[in-house]
C-alpha atoms as a PDB file:
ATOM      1  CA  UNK A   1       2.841  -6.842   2.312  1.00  0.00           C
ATOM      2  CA  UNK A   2      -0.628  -8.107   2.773  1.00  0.00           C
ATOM      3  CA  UNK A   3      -4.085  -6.789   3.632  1.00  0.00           C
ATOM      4  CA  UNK A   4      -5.823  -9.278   5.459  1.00  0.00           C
ATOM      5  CA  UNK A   5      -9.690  -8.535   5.992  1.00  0.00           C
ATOM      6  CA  UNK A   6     -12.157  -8.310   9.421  1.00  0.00           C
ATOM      7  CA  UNK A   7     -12.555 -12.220   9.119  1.00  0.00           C
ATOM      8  CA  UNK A   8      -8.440 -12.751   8.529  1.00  0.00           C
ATOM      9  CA  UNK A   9      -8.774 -13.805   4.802  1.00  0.00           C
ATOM     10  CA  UNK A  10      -5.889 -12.437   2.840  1.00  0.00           C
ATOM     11  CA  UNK A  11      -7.422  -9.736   0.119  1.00  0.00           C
ATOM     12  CA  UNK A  12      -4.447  -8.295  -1.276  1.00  0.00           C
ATOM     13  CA  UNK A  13      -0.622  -9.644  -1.014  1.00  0.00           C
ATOM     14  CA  UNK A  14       1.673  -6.840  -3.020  1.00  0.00           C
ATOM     15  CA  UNK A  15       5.291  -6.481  -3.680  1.00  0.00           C
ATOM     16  CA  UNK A  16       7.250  -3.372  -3.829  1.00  0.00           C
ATOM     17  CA  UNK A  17       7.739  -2.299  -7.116  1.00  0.00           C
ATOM     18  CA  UNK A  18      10.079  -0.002  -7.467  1.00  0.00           C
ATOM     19  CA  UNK A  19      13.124  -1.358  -5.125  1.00  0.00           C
ATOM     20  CA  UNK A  20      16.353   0.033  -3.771  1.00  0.00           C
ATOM     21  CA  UNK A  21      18.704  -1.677  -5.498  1.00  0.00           C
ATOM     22  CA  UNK A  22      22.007   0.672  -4.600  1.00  0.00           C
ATOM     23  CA  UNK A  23      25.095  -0.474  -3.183  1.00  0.00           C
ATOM     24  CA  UNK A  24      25.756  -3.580  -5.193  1.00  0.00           C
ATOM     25  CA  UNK A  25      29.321  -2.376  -5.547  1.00  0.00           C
ATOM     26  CA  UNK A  26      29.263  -2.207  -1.643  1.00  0.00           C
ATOM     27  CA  UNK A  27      28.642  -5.763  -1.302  1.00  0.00           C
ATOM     28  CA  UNK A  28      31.850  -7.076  -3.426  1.00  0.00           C
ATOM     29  CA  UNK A  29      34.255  -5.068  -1.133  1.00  0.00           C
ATOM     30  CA  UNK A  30      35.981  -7.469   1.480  1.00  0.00           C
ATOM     31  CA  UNK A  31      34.480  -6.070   4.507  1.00  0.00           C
ATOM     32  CA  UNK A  32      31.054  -4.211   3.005  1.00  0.00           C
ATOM     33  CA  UNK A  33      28.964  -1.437   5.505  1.00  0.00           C
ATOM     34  CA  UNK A  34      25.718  -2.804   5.982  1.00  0.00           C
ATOM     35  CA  UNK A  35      24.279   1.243   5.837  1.00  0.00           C
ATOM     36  CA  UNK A  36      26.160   1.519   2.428  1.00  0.00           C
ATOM     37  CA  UNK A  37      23.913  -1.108   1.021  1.00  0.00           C
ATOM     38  CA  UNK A  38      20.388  -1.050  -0.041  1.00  0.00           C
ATOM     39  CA  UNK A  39      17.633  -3.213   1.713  1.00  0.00           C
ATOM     40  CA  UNK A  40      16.321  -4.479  -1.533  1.00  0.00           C
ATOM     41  CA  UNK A  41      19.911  -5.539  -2.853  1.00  0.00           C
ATOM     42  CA  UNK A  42      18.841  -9.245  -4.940  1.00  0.00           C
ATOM     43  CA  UNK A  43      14.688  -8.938  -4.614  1.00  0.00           C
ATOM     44  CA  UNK A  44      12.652  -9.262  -7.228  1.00  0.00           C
ATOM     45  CA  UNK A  45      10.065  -6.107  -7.840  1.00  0.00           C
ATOM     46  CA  UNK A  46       6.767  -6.489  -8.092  1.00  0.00           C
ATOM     47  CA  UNK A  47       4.712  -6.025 -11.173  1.00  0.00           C
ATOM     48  CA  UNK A  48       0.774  -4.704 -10.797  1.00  0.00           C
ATOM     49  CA  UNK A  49      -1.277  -1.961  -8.142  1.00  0.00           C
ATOM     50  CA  UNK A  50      -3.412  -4.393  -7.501  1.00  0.00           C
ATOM     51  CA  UNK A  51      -6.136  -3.163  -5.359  1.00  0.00           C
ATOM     52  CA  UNK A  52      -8.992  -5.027  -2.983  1.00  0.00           C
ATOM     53  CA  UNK A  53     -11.799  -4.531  -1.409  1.00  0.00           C
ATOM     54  CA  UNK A  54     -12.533  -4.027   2.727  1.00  0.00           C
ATOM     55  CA  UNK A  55     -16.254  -4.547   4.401  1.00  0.00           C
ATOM     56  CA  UNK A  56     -16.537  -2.445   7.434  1.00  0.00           C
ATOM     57  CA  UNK A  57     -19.686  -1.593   9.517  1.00  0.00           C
ATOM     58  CA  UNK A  58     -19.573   1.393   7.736  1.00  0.00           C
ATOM     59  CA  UNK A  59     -19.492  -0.450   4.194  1.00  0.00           C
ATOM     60  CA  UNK A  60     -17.291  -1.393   1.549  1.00  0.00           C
ATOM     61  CA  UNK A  61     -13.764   0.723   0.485  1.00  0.00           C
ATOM     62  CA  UNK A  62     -10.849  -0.038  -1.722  1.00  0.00           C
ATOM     63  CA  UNK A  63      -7.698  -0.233  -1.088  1.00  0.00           C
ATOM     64  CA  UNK A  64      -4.201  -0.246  -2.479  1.00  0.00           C
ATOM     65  CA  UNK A  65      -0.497  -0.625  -1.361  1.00  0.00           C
ATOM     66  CA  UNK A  66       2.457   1.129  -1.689  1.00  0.00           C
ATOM     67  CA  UNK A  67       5.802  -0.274   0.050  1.00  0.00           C
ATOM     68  CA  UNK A  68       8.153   2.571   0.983  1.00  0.00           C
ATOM     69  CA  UNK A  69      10.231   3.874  -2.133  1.00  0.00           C
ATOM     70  CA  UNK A  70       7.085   3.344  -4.837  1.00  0.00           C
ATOM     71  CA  UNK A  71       5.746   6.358  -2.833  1.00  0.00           C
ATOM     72  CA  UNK A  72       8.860   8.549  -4.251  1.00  0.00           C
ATOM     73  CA  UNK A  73       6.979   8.338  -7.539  1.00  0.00           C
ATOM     74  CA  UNK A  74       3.977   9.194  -9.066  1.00  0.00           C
ATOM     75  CA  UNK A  75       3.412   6.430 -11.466  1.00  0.00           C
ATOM     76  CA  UNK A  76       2.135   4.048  -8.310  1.00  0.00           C
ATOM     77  CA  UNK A  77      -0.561   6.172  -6.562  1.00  0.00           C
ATOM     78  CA  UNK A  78      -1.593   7.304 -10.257  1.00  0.00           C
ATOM     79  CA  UNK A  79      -2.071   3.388 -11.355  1.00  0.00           C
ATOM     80  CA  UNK A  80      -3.845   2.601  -8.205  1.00  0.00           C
ATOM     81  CA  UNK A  81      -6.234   5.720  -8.043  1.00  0.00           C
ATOM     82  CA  UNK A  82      -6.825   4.339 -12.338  1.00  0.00           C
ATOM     83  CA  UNK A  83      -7.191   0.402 -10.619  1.00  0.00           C
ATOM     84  CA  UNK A  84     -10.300   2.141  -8.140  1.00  0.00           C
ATOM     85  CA  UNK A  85      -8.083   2.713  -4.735  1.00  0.00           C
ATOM     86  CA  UNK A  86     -10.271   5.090  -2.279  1.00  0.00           C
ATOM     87  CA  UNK A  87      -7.634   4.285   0.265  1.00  0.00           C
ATOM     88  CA  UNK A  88      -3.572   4.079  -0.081  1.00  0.00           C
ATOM     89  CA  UNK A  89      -1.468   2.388   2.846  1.00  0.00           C
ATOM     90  CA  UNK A  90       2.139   2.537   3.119  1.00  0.00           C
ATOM     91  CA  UNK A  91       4.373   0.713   5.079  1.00  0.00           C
ATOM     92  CA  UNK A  92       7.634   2.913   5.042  1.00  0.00           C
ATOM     93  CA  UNK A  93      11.041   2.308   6.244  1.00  0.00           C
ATOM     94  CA  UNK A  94      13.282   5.462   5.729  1.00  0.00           C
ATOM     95  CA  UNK A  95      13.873   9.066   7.403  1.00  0.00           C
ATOM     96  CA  UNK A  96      10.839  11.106   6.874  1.00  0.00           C
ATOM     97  CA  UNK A  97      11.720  15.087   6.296  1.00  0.00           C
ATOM     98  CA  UNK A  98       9.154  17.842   5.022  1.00  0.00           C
ATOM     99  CA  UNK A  99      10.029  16.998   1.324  1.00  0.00           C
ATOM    100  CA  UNK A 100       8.705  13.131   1.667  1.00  0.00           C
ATOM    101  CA  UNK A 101       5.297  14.881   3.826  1.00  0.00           C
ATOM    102  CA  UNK A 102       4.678  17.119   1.124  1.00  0.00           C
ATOM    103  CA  UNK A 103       4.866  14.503  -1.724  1.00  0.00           C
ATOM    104  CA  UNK A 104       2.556  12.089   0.251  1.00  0.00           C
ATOM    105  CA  UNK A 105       0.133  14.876   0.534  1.00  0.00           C
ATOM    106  CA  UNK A 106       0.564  15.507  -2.992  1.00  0.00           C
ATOM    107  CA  UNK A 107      -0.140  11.996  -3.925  1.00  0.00           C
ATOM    108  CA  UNK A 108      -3.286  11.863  -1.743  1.00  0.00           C
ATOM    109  CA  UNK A 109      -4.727  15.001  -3.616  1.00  0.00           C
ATOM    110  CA  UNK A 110      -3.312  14.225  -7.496  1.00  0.00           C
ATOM    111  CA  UNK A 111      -5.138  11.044  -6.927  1.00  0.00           C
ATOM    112  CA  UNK A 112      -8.220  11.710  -5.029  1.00  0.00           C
ATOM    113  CA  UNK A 113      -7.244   9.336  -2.343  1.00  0.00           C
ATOM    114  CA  UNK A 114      -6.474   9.176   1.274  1.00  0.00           C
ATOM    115  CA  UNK A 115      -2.661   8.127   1.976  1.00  0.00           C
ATOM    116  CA  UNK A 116      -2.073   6.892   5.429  1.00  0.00           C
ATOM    117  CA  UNK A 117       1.852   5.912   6.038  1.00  0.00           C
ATOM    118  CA  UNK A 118       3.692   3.569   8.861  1.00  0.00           C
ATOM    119  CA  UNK A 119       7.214   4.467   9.484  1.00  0.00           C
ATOM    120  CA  UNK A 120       9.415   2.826  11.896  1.00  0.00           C
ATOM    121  CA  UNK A 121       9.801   4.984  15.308  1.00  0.00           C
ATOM    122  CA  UNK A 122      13.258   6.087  16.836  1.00  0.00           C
ATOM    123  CA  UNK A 123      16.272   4.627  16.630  1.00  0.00           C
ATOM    124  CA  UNK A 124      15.845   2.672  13.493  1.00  0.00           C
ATOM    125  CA  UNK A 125      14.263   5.769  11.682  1.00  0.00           C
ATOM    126  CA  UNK A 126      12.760   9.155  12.582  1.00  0.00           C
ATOM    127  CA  UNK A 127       8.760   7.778  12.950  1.00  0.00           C
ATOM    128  CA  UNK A 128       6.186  10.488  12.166  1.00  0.00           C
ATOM    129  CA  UNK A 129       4.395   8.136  10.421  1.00  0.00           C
ATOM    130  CA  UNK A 130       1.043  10.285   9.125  1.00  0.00           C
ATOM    131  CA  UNK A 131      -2.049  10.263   7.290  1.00  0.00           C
ATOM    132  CA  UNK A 132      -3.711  12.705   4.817  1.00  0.00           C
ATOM    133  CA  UNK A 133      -7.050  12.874   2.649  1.00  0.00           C
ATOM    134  CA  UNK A 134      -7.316  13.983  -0.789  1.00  0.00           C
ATOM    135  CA  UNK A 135     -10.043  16.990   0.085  1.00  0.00           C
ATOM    136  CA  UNK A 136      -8.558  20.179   0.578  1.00  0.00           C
ATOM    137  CA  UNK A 137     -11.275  22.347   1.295  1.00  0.00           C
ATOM    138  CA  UNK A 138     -14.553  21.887   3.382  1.00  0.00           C
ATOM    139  CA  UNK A 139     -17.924  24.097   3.511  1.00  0.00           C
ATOM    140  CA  UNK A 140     -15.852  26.455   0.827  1.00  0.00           C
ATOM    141  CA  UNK A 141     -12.785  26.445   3.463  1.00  0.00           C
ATOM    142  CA  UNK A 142      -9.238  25.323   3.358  1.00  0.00           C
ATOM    143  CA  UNK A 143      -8.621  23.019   5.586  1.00  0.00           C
ATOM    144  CA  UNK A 144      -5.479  20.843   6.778  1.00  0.00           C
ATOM    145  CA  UNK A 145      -5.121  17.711   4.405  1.00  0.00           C
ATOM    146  CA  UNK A 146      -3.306  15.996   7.301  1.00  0.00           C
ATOM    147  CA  UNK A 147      -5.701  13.289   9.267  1.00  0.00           C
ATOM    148  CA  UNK A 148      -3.024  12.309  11.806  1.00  0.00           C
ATOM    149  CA  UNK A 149       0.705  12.438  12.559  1.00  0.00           C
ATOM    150  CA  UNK A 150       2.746  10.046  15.188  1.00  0.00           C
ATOM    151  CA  UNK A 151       5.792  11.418  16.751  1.00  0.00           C
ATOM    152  CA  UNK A 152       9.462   9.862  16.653  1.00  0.00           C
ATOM    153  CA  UNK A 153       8.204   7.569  19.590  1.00  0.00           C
ATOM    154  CA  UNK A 154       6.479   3.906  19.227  1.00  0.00           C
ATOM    155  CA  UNK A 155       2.868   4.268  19.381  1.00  0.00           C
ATOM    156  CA  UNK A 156      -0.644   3.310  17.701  1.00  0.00           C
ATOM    157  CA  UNK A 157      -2.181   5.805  15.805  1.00  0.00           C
ATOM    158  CA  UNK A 158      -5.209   5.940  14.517  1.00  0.00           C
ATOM    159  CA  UNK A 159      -6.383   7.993  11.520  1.00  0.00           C
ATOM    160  CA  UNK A 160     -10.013   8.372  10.353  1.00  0.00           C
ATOM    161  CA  UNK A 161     -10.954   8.577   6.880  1.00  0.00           C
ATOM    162  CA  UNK A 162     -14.543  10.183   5.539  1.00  0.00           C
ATOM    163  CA  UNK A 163     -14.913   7.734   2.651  1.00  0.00           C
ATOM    164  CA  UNK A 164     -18.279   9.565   1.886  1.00  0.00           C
ATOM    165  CA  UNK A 165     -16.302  12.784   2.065  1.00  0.00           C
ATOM    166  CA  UNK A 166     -13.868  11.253  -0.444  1.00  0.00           C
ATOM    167  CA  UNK A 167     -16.419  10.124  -3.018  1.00  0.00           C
ATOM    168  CA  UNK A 168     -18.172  12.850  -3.088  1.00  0.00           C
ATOM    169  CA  UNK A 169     -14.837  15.488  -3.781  1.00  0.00           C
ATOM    170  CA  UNK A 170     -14.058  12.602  -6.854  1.00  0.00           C
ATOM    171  CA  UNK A 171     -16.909  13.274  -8.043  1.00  0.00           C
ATOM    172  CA  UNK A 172     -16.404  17.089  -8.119  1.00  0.00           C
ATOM    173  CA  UNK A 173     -13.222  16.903  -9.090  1.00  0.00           C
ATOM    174  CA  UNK A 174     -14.916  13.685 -11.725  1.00  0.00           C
ATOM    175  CA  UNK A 175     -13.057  15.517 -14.665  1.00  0.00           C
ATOM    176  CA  UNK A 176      -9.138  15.308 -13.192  1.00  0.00           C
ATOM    177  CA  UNK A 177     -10.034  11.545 -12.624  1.00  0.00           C
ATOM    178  CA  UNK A 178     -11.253  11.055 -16.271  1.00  0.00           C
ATOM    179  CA  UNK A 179      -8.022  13.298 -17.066  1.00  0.00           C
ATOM    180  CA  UNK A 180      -5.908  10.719 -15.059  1.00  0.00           C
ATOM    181  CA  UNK A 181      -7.583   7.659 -16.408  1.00  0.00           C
ATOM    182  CA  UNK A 182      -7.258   9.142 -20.484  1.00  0.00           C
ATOM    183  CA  UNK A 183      -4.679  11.555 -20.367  1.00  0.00           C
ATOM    184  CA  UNK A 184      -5.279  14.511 -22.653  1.00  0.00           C
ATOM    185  CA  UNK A 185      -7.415  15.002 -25.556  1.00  0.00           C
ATOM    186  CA  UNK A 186      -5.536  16.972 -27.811  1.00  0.00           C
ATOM    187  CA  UNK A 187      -1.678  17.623 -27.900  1.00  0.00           C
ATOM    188  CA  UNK A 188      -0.460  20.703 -27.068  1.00  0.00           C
ATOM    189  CA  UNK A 189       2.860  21.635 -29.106  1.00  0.00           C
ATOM    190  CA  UNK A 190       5.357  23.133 -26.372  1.00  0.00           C
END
């Protein structure tokens, strides 16, 4: 994928990293099912979590990718939060269910990032493409993380991000970042 910026430069080009490599086997039978096979079958991953920078009238924020199945794992929202992302898009081509929502939310608040996702709409999957910021709580309230959420149906949808709001729960929540970027300081025997 690639981010392209307000004056259509190119900031960020990205390959998926972790790919779906199943049904190999499918593909050596004499008449192989398509569905049986996955859509990464002979790609090459990517390697990095690159991230770039957008200008808006509002200012500057950073950005990373994620292509569909890196967002199954924690490893690529981790790397990119440690790499400076403020913002995580992902293009997504799969059924979404409650279990994938939850662990996009999740990534979005591990992180410290906003996550906004683009699924393909009914018939080719089930749409609800959605959106969620890291910041769980506002004025000393819980809030809903989610920022928007399509349908099964084509549409656009548009999901705003406080970028302000975002920096400013990082830097409450400054010592899980430093966490994330060092990892522990001692070892604790288990």
């Amino acid at each position: 994928m690639s981010i392209i910026d307000g004056t259509g430069e190119v900031v960020l080009n990205y390959s998926k990293v972790f790919i779906c490599n199943f049904g190999e086997a499918e593909l050596l039978k004499p008449d192989p099912n398509p569905t049986d096979i996955g859509c990464d079958v002979n790609c090459s991953p990517g390697e990095s979590f690159e991230v770039c920078v957008l200008n808006g009238a509002e200012g500057e924020v950073r950005v990373g990718a994620m292509i569909c199945a890196d967002r199954e794992f924690p490893e690529p929202a981790h790397e990119l939060m440690r790499n400076g992302a403020e913002l995580i898009v992902v293009p997504n081509a799969c059924s979404w269910d409650d279990v994938r929502a939850a662990c996009l939310r999740t990534r979005a608040f591990e992180n410290l990032v906003g996550v906004a996702m683009a699924n393909y709409p009914t018939p080719v999957n089930n749409g609800e493409s959605q959106a969620y910021t890291c910041v769980p709580c506002k004025d000393g309230k819980a809030r809903q993380m989610l920022v928007a959420k399509a349908d099964e149906q084509e549409q656009i949808l548009l999901a705003s991000f406080d970028v302000d709001e975002i920096r400013a729960f990082r830097n409450f929540e400054s010592w899980r970042m430093e966490y994330r970027r060092r990892g522990p300081s001692r070892h604790f025997a288990v």
